[in-house]
PDB file of N, CA and C in Angstrom:
ATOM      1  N   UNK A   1      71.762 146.774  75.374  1.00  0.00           N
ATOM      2  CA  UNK A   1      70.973 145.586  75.606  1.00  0.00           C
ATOM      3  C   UNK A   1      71.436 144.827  76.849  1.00  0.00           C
ATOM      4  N   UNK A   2      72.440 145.138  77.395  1.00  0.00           N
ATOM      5  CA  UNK A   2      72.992 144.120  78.392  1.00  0.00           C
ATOM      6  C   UNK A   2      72.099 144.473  79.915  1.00  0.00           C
ATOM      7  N   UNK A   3      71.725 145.637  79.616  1.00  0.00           N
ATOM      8  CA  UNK A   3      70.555 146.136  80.832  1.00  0.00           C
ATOM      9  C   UNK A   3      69.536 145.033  81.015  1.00  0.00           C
ATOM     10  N   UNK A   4      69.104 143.976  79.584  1.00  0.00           N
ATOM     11  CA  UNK A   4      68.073 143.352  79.461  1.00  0.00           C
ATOM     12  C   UNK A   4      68.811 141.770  80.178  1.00  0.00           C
ATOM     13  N   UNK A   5      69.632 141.863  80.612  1.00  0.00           N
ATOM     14  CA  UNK A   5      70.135 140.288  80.882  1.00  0.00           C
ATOM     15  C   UNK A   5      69.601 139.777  82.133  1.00  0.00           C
ATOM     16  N   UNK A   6      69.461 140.529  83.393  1.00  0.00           N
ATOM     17  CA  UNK A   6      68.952 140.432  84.246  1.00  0.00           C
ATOM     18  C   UNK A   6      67.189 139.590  84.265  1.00  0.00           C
ATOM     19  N   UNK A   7      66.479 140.396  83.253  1.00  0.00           N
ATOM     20  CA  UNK A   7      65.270 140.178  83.225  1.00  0.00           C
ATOM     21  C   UNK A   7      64.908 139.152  82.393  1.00  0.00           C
ATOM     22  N   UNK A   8      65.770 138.830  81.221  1.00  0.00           N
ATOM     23  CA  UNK A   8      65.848 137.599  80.509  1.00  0.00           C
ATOM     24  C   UNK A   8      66.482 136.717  81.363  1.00  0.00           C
ATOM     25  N   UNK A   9      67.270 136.635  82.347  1.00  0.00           N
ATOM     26  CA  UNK A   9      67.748 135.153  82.667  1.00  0.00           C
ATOM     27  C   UNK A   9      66.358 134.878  83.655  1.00  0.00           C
ATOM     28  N   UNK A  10      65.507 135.891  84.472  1.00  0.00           N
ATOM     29  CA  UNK A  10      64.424 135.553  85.148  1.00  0.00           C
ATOM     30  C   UNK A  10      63.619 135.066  84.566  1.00  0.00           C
ATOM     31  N   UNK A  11      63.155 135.276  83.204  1.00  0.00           N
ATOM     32  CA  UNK A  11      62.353 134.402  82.664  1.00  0.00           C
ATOM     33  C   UNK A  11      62.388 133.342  82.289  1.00  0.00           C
ATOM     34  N   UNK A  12      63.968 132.833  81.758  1.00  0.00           N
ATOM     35  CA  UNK A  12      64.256 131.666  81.868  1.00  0.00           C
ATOM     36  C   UNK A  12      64.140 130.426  82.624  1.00  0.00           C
ATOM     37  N   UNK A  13      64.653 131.569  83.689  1.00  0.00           N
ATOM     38  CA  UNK A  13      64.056 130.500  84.788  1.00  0.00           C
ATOM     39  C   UNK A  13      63.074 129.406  85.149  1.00  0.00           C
ATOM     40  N   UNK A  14      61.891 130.958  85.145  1.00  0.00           N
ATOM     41  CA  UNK A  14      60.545 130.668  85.277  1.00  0.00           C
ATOM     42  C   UNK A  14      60.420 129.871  83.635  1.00  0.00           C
ATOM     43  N   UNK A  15      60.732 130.075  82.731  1.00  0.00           N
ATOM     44  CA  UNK A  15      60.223 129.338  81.715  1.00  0.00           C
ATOM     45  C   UNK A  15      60.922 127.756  81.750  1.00  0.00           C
ATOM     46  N   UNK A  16      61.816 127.679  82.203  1.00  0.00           N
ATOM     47  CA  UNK A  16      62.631 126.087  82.688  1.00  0.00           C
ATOM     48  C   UNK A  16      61.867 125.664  84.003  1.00  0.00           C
ATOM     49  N   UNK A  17      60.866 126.321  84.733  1.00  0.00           N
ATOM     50  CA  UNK A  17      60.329 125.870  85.386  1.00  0.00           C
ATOM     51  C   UNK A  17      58.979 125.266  85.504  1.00  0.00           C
ATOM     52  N   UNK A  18      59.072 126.196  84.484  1.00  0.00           N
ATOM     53  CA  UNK A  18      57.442 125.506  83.635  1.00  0.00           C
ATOM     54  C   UNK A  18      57.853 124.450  82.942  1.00  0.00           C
ATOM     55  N   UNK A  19      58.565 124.478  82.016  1.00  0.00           N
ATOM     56  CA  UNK A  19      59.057 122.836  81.282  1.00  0.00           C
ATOM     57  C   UNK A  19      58.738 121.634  82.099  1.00  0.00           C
ATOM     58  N   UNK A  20      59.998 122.052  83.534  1.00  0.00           N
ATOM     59  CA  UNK A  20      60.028 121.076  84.170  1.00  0.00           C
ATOM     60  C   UNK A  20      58.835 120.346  84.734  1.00  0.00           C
ATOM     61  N   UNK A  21      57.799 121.218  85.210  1.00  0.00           N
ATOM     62  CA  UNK A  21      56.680 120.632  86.026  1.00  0.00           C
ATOM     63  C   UNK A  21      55.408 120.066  84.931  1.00  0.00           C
ATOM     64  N   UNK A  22      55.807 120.635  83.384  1.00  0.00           N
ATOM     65  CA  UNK A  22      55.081 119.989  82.362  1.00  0.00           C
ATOM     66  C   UNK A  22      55.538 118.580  82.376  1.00  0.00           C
ATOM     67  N   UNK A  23      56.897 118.302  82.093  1.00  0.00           N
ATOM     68  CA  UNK A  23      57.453 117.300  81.895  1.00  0.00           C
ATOM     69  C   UNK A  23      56.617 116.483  83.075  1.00  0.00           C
ATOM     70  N   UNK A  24      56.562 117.071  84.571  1.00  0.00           N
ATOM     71  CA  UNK A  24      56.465 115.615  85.377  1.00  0.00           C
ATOM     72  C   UNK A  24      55.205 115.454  85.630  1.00  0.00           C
ATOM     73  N   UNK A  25      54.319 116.186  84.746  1.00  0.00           N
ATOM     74  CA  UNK A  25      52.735 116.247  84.811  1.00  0.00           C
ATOM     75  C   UNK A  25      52.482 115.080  83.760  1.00  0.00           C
ATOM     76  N   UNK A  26      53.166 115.182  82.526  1.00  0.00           N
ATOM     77  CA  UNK A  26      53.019 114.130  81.261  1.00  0.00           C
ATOM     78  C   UNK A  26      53.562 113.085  81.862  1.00  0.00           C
ATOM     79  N   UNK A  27      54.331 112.965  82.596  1.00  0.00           N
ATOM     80  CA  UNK A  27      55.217 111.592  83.117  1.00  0.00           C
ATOM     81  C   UNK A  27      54.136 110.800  84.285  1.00  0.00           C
ATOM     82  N   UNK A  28      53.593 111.238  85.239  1.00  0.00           N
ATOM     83  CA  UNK A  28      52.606 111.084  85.891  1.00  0.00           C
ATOM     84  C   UNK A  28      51.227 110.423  85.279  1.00  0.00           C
ATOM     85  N   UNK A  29      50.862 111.213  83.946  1.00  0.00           N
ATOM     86  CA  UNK A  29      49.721 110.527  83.212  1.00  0.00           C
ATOM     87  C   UNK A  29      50.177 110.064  82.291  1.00  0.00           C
ATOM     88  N   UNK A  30      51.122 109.491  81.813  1.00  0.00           N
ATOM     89  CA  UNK A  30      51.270 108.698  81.174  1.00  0.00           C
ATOM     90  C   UNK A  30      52.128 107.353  80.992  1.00  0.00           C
ATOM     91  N   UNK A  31      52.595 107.542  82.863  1.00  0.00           N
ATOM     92  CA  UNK A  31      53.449 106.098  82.830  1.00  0.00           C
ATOM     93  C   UNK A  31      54.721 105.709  82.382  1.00  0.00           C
ATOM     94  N   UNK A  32      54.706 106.301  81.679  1.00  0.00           N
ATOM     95  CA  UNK A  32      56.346 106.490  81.006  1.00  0.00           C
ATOM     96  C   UNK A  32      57.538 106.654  81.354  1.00  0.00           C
ATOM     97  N   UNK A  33      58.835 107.147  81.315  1.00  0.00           N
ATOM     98  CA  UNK A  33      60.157 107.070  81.676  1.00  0.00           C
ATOM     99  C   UNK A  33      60.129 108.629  81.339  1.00  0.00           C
ATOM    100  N   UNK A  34      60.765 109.063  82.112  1.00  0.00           N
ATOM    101  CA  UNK A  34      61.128 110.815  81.940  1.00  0.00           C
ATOM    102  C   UNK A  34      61.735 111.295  80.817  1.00  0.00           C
ATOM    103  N   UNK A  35      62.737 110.883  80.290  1.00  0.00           N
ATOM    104  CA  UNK A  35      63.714 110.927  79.024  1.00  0.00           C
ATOM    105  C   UNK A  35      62.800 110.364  77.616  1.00  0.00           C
ATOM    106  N   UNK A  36      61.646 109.389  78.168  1.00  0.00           N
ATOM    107  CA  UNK A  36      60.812 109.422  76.667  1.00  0.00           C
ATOM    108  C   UNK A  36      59.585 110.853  76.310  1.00  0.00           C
ATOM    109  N   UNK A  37      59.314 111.095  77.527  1.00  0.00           N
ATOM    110  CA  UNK A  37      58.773 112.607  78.002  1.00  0.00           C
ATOM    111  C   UNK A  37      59.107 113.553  77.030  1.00  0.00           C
ATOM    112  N   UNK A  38      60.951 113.803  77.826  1.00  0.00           N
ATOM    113  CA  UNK A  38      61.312 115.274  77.655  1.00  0.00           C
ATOM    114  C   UNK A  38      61.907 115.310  76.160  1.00  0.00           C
ATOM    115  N   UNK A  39      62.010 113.943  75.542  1.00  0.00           N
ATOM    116  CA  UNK A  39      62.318 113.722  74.220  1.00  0.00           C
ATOM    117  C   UNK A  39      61.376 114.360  73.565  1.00  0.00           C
ATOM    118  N   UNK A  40      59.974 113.808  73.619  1.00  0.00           N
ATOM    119  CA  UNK A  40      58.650 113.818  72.924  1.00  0.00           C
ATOM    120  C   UNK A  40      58.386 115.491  72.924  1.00  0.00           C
ATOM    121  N   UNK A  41      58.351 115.946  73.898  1.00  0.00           N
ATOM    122  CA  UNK A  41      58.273 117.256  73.971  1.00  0.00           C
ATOM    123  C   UNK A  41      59.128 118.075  73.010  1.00  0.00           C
ATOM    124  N   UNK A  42      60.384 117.840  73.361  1.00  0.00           N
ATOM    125  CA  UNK A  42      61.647 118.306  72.353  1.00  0.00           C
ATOM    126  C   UNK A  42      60.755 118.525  71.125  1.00  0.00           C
ATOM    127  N   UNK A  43      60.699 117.293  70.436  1.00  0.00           N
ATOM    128  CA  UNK A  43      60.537 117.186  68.617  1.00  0.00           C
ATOM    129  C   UNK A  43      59.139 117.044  68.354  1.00  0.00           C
ATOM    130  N   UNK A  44      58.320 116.928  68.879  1.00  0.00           N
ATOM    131  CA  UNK A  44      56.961 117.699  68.657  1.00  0.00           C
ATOM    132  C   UNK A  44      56.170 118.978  69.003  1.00  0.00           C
ATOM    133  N   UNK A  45      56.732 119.582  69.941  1.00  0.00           N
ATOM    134  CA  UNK A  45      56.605 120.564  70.152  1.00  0.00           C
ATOM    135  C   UNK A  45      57.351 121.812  70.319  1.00  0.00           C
ATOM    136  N   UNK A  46      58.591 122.087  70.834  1.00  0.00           N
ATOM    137  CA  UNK A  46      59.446 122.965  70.708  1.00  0.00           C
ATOM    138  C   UNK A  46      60.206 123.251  69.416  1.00  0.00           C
ATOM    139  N   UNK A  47      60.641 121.915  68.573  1.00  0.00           N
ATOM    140  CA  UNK A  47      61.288 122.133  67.341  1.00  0.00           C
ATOM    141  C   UNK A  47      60.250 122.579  65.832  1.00  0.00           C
ATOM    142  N   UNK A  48      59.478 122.044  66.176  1.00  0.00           N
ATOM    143  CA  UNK A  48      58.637 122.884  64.770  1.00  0.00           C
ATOM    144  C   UNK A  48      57.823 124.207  65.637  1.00  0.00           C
ATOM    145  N   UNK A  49      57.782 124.424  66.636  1.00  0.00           N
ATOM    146  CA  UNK A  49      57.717 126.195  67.369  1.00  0.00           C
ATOM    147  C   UNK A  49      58.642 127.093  66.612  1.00  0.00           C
ATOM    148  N   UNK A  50      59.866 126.438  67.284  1.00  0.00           N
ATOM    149  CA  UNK A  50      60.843 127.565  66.790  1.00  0.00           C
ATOM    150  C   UNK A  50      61.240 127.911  65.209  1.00  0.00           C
ATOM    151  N   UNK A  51      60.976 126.924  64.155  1.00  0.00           N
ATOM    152  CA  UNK A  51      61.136 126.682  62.979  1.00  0.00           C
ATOM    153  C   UNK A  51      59.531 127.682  62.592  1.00  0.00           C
ATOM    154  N   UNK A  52      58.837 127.622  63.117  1.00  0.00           N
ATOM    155  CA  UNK A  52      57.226 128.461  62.592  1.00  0.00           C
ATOM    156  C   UNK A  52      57.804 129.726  63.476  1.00  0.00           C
ATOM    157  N   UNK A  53      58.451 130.127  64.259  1.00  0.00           N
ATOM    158  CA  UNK A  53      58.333 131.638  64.465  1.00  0.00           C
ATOM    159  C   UNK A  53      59.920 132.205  63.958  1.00  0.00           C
ATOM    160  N   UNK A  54      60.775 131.204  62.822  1.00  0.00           N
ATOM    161  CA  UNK A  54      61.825 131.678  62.423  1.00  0.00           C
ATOM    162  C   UNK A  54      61.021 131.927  61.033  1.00  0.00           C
ATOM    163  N   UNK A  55      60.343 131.057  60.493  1.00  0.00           N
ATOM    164  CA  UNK A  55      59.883 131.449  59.302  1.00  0.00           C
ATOM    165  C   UNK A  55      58.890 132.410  59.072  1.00  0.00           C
ATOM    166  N   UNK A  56      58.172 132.988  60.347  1.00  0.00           N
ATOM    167  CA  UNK A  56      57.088 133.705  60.559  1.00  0.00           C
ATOM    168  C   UNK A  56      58.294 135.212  60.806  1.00  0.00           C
ATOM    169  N   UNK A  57      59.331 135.507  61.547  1.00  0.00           N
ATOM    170  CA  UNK A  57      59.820 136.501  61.347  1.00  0.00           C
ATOM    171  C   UNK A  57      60.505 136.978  59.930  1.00  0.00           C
ATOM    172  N   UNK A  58      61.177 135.661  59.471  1.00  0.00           N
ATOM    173  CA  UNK A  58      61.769 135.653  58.197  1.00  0.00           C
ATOM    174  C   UNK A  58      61.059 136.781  57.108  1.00  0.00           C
ATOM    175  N   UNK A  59      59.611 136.263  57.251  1.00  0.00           N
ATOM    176  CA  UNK A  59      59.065 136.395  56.325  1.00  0.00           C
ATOM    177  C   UNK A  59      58.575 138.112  55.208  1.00  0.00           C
ATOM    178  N   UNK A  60      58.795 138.656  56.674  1.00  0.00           N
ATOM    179  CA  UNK A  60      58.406 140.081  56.760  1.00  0.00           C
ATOM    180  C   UNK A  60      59.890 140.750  55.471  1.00  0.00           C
ATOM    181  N   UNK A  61      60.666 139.835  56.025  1.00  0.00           N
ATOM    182  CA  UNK A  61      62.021 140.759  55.459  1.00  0.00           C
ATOM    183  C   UNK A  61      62.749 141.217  56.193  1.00  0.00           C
ATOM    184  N   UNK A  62      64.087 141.773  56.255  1.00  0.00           N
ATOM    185  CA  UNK A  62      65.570 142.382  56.715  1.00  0.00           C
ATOM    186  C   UNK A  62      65.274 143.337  55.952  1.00  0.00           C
ATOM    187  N   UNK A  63      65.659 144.631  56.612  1.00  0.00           N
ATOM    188  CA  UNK A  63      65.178 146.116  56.055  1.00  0.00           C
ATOM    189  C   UNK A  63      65.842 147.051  56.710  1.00  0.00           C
ATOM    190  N   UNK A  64      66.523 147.498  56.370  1.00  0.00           N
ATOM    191  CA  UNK A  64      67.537 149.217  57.281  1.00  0.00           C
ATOM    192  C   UNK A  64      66.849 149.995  56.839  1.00  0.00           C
ATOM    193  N   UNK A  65      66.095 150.078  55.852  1.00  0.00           N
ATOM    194  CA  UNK A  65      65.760 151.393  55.080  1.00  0.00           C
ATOM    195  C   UNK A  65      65.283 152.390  55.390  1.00  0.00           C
ATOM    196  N   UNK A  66      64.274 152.224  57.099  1.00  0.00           N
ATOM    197  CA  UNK A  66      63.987 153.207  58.117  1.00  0.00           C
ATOM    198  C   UNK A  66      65.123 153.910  59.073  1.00  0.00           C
ATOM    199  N   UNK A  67      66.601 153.231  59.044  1.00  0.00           N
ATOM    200  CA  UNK A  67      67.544 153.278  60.075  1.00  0.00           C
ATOM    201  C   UNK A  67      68.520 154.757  59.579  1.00  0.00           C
ATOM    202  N   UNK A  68      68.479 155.274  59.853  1.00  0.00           N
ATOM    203  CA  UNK A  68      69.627 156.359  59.956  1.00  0.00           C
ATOM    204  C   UNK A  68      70.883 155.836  60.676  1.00  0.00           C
ATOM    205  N   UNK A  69      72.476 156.627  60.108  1.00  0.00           N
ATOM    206  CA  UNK A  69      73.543 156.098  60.472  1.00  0.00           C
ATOM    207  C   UNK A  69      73.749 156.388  62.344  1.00  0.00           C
ATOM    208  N   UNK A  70      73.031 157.598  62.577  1.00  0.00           N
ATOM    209  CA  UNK A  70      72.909 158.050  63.828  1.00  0.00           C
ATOM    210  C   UNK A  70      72.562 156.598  65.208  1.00  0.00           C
ATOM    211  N   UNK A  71      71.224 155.910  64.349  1.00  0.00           N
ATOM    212  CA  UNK A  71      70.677 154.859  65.255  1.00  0.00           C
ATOM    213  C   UNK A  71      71.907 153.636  65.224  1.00  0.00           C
TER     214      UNK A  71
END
């Protein structure tokens, strides 16, 4: 997996770069202070994301039962 680090930190990037220019798009129309922004964003939108696609993987189950000792 460490082959994959390269291409995951690029998306990061680009995905912290998208944040950022969301953030100063909402800050722009709405007058506000940046830190009430990137708050709002935080806990309405990113924290119940990640909580719906932990419970959405959860859900399927943890399963080896296809895995051979080989893999």
């Amino acid at each position: 997996m460490a082959y994959l680090l390269i291409p995951f930190a690029t998306l990061s990037i680009a995905a912290g770069a998208g944040a950022l220019a969301l953030v100063e798009l909402l800050v722009r129309l709405s007058r506000i202070s940046p830190s009430a922004v990137r708050s709002w964003l935080l806990v309405v939108v990113l924290l119940p994301w990640s909580l719906f696609q932990a419970a959405l993987n959860l859900s399927r189950g943890i399963s080896l039962r296809d895995f051979t000792a080989a893999e």
